[in-house]
C-alpha atoms as a PDB file:
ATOM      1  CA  UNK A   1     -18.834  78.769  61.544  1.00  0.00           C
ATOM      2  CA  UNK A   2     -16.441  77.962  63.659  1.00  0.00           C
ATOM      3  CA  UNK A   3     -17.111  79.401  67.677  1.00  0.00           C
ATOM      4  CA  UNK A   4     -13.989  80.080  69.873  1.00  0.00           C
ATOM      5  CA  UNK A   5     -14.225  79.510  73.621  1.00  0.00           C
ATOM      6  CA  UNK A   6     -12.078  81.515  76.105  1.00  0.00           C
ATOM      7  CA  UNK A   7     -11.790  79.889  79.403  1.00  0.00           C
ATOM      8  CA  UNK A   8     -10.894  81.237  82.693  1.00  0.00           C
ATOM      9  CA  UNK A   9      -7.373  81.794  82.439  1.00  0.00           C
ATOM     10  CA  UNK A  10      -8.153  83.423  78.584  1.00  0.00           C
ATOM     11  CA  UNK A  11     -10.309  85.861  80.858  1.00  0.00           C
ATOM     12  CA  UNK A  12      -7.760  86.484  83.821  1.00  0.00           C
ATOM     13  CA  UNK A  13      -5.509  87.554  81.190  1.00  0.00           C
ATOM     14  CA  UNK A  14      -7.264  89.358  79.433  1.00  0.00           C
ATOM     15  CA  UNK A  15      -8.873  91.418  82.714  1.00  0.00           C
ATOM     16  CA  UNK A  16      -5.312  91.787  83.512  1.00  0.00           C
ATOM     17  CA  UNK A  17      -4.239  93.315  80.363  1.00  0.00           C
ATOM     18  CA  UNK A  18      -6.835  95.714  79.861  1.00  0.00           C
ATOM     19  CA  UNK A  19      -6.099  96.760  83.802  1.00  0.00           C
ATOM     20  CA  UNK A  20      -2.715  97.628  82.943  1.00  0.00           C
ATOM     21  CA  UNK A  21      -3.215  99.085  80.264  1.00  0.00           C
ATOM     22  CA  UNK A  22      -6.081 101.269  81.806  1.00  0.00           C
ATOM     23  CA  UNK A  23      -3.085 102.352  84.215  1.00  0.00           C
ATOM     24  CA  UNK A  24      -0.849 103.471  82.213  1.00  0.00           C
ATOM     25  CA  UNK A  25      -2.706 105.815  80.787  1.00  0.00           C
ATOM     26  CA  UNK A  26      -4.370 107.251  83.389  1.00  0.00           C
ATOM     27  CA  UNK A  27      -1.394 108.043  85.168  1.00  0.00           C
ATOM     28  CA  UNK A  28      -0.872 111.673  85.917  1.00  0.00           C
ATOM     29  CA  UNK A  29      -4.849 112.405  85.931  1.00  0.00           C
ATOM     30  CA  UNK A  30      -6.260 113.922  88.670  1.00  0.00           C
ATOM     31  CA  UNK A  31      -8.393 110.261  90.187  1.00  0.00           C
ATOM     32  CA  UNK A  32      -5.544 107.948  90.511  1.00  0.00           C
ATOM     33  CA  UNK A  33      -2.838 111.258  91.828  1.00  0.00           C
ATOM     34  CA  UNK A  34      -5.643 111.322  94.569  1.00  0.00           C
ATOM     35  CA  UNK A  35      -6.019 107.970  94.787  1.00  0.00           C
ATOM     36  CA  UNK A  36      -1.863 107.825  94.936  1.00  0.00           C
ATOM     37  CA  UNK A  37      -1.806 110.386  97.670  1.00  0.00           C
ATOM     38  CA  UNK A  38      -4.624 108.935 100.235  1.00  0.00           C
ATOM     39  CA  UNK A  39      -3.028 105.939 100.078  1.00  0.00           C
ATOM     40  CA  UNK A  40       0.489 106.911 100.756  1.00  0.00           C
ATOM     41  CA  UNK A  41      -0.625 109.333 103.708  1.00  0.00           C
ATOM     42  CA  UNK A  42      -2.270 105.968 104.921  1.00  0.00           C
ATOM     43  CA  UNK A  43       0.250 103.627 104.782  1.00  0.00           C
ATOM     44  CA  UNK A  44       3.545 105.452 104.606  1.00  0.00           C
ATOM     45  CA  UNK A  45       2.804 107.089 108.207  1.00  0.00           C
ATOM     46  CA  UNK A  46       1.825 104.088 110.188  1.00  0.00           C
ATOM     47  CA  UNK A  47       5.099 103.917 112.371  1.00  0.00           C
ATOM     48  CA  UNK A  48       8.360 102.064 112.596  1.00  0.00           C
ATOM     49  CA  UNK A  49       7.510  98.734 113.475  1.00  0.00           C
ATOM     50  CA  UNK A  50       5.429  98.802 110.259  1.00  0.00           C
ATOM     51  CA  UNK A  51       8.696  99.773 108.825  1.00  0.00           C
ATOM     52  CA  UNK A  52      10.437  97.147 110.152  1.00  0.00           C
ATOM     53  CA  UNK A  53       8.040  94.789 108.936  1.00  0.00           C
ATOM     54  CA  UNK A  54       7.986  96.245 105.510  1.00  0.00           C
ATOM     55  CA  UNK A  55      11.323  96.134 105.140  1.00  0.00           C
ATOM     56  CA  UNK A  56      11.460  92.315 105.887  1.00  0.00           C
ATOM     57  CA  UNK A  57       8.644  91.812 103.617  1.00  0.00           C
ATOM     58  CA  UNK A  58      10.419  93.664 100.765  1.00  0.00           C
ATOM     59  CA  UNK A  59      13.836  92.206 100.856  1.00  0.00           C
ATOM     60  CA  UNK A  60      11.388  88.328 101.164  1.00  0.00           C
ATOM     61  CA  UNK A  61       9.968  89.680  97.823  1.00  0.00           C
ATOM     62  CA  UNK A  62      13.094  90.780  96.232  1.00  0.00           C
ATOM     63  CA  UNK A  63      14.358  89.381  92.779  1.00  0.00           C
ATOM     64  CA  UNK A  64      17.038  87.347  95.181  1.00  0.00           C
ATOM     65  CA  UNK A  65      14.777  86.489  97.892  1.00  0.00           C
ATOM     66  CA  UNK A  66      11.568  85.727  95.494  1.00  0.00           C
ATOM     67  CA  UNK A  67      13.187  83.456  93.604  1.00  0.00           C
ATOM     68  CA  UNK A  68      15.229  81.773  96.545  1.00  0.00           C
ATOM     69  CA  UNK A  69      12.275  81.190  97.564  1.00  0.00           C
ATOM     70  CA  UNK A  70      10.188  79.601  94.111  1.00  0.00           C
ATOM     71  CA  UNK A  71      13.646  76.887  94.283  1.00  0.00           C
ATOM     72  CA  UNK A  72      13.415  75.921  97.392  1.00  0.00           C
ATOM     73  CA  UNK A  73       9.723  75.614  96.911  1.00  0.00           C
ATOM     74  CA  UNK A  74       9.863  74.061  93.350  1.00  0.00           C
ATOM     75  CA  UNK A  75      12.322  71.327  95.082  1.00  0.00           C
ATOM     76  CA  UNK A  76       9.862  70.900  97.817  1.00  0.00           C
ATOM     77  CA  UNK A  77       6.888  70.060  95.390  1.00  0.00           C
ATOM     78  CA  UNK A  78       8.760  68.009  92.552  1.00  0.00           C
ATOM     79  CA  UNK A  79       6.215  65.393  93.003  1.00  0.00           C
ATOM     80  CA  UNK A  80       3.579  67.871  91.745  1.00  0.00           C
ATOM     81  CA  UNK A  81       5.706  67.471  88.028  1.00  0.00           C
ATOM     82  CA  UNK A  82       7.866  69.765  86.024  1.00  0.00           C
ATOM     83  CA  UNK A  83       5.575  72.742  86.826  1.00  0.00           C
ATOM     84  CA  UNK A  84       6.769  72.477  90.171  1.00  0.00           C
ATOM     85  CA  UNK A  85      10.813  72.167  89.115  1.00  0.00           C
ATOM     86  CA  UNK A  86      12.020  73.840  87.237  1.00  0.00           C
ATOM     87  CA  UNK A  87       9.013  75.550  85.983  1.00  0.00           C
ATOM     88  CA  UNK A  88       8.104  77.594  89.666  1.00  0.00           C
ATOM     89  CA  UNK A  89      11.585  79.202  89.350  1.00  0.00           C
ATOM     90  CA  UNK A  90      11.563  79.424  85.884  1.00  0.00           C
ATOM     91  CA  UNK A  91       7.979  81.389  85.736  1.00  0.00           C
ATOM     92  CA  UNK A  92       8.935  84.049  88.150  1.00  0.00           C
ATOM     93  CA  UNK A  93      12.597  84.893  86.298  1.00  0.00           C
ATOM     94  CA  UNK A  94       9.900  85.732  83.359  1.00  0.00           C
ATOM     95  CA  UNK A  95       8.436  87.392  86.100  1.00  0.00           C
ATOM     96  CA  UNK A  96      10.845  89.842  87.275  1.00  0.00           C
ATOM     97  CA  UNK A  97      12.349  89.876  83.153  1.00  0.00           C
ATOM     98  CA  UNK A  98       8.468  91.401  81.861  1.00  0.00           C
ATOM     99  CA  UNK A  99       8.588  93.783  84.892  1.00  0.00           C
ATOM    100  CA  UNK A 100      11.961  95.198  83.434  1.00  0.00           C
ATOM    101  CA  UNK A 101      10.554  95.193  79.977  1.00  0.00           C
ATOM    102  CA  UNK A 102       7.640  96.991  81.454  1.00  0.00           C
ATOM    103  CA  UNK A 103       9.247 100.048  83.667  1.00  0.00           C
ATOM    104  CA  UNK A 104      11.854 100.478  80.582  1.00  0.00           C
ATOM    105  CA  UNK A 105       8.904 100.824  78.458  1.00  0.00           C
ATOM    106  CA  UNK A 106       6.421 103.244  81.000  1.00  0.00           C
ATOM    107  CA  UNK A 107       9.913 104.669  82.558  1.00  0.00           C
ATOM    108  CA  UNK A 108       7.553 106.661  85.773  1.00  0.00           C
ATOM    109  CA  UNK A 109       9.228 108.486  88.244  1.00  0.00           C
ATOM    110  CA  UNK A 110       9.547 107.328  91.980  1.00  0.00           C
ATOM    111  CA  UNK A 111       7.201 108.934  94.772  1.00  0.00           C
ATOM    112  CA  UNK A 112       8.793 112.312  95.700  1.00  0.00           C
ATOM    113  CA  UNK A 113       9.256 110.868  99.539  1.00  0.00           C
ATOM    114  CA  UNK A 114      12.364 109.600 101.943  1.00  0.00           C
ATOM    115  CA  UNK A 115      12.739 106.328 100.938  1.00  0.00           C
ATOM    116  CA  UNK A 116      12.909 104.593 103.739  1.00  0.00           C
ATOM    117  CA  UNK A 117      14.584 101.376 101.759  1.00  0.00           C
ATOM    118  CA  UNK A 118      17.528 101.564  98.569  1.00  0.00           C
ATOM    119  CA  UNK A 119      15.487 101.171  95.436  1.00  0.00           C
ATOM    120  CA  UNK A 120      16.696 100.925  91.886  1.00  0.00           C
ATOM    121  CA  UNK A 121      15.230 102.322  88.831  1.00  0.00           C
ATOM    122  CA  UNK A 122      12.311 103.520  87.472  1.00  0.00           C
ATOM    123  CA  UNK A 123       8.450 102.655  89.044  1.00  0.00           C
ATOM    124  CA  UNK A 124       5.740 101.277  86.965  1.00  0.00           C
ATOM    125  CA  UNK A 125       4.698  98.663  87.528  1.00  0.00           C
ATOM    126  CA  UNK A 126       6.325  97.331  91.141  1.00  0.00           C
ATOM    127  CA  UNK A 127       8.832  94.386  90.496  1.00  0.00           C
ATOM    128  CA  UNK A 128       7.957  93.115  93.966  1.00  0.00           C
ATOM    129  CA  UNK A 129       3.910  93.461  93.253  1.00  0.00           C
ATOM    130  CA  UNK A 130       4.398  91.286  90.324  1.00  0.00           C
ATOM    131  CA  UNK A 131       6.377  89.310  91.812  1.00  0.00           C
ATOM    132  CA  UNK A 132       4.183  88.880  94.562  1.00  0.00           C
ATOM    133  CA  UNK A 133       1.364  88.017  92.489  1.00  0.00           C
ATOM    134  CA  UNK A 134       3.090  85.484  90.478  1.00  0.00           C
ATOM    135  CA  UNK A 135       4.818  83.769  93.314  1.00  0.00           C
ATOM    136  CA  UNK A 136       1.930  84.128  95.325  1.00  0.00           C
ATOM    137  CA  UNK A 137      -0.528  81.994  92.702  1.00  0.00           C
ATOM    138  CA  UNK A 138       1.594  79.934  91.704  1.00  0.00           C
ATOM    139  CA  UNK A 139       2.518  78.598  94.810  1.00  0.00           C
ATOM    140  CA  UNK A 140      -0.546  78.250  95.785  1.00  0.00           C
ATOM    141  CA  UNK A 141      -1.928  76.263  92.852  1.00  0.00           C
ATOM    142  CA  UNK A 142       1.247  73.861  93.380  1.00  0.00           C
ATOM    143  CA  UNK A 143       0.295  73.442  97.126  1.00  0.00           C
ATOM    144  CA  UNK A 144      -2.974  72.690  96.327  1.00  0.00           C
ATOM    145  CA  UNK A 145      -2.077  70.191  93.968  1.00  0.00           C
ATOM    146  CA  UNK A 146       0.213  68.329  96.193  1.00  0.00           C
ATOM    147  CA  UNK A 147      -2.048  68.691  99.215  1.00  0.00           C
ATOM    148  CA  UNK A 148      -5.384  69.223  97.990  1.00  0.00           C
ATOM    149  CA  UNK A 149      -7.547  69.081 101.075  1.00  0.00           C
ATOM    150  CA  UNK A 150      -5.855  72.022 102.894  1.00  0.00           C
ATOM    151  CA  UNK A 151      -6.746  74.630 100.030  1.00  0.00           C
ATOM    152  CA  UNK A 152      -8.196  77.177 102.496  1.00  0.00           C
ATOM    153  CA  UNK A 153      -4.821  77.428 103.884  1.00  0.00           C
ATOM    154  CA  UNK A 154      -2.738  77.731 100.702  1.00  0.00           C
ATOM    155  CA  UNK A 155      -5.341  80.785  98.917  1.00  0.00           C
ATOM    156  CA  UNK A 156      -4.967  82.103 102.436  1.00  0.00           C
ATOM    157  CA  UNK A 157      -1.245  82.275 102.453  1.00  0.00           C
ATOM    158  CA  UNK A 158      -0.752  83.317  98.828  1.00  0.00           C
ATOM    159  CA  UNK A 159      -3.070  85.885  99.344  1.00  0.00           C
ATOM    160  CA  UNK A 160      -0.713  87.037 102.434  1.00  0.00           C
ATOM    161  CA  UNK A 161       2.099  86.862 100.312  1.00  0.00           C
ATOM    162  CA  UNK A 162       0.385  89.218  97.530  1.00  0.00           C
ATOM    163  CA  UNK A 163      -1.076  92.017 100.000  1.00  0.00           C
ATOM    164  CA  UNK A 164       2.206  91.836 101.902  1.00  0.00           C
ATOM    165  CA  UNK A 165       4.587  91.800  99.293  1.00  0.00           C
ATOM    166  CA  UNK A 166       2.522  94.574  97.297  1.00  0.00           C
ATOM    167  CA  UNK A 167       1.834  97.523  99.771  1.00  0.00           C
ATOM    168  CA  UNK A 168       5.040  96.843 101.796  1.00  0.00           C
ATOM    169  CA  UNK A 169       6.439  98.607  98.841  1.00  0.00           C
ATOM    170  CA  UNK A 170       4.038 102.198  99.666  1.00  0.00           C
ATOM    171  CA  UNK A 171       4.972 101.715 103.557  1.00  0.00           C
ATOM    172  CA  UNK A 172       8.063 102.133 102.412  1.00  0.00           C
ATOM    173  CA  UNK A 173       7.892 105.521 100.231  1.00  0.00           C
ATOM    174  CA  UNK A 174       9.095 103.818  97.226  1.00  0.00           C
ATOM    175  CA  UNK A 175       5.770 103.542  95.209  1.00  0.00           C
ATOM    176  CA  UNK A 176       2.696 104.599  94.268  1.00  0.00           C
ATOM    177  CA  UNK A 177      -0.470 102.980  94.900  1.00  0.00           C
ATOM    178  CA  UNK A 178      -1.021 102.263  91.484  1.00  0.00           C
ATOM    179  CA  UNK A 179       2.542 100.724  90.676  1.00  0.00           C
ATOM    180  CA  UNK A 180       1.159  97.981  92.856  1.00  0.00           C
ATOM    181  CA  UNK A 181      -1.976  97.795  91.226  1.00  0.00           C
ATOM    182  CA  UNK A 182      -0.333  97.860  88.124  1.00  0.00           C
ATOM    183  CA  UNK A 183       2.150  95.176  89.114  1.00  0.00           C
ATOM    184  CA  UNK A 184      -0.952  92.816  90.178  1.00  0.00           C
ATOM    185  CA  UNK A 185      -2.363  93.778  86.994  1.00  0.00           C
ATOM    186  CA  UNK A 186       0.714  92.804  84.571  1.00  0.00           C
ATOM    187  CA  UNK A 187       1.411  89.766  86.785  1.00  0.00           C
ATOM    188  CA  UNK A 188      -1.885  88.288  86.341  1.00  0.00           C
ATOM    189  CA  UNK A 189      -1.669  87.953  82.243  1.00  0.00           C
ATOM    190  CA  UNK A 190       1.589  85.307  82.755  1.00  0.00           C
ATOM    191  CA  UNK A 191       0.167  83.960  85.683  1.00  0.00           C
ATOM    192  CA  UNK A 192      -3.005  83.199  83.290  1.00  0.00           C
ATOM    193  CA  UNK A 193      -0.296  81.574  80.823  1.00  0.00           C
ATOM    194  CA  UNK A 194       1.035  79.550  83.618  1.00  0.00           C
ATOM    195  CA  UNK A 195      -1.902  78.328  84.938  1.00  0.00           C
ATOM    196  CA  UNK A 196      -3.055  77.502  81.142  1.00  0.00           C
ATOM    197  CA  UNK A 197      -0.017  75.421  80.662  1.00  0.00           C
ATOM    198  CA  UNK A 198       0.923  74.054  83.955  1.00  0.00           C
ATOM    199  CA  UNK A 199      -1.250  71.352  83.672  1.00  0.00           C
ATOM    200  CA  UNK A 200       0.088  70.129  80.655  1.00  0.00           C
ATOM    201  CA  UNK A 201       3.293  69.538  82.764  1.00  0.00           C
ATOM    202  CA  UNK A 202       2.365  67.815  86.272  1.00  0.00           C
ATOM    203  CA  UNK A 203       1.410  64.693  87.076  1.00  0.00           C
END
């Protein structure tokens, strides 16, 4: 009998997966509309220079300024192989392409707030979350790759990146808690496929 073996990334996407998934369809219960509303009273109150910084953080993780970023970046690290250029830039347009699949598909209504930033469309899962995620790990993975002995600082960054990039987005009145969770969650099943082929393109 032949015995299949799922490695780490097999796991990451599937933990994502089932997270979304999990989501989705507990969205209008009672646990995550609490969970929705303590968070928002948290973060959405905490004053204008939060704002400001938000709002920086949000147009840094926009589809323009996301992937402005993954060139520049993918240039930067085209020693590291093709995973670097042009697959960086290339992963996050699938990226911010499953996140439109995804809202068309779940098609949630915005939080019933002042937005305090112009937002498009519908919002599950966040398109910045996801694309925080994905940029985030990727990066990263590259940076540690090209520089290997200054890991610490690369997780520590990328995981800057994610948290800023994700909850920005509730600072801002434009999502729920768990759009961001369910962005992290979506992201992490093609950031499992990246990380599962990657290799087979660097140096």
């Amino acid at each position: 009998m032949r015995r299949w073996y799922v490695g780490w990334t097999g796991w990451l996407a599937m933990a994502g997966a089932v997270g979304f998934v999990t989501l989705w369809l507990l969205l209008g219960s009672a646990p995550l509309v609490n969970l929705d509303a303590g968070v928002s009273v948290a973060l959405y109150n905490l004053g204008p220079h939060w704002v400001t910084v938000a709002q920086w953080a949000a147009r840094a993780g926009s589809f323009a300024g996301s992937m402005t970023i993954a060139c520049l970046l993918g240039l930067a690290l085209y020693r590291v192989g093709r995973s670097a250029w042009p697959g960086l830039p290339l992963f996050l347009l699938s990226v911010w392409g499953g996140n439109s699949l995804l809202k068309l598909l779940v098609n949630r209504p915005r939080p019933e707030l002042d937005y305090l930033m112009t937002v498009h469309g519908s919002s599950f899962p966040s398109g910045h979350a996801m694309a925080a995620w994905g940029l985030g790990c990727a990066a990263a993975w590259l940076l540690r790759r090209r520089w290997p002995r200054a890991w610490p600082c690369w997780v520590a960054l990328g995981t800057l990146w994610i948290l800023g990039g994700g909850l920005a987005r509730v600072v801002l009145g434009v999502h729920h808690f768990s759009d961001i969770m369910a962005g992290y969650a979506a992201a992490a099943v093609l950031v499992a496929l990246y990380f599962h082929l990657a290799p087979r393109f660097s140096r």
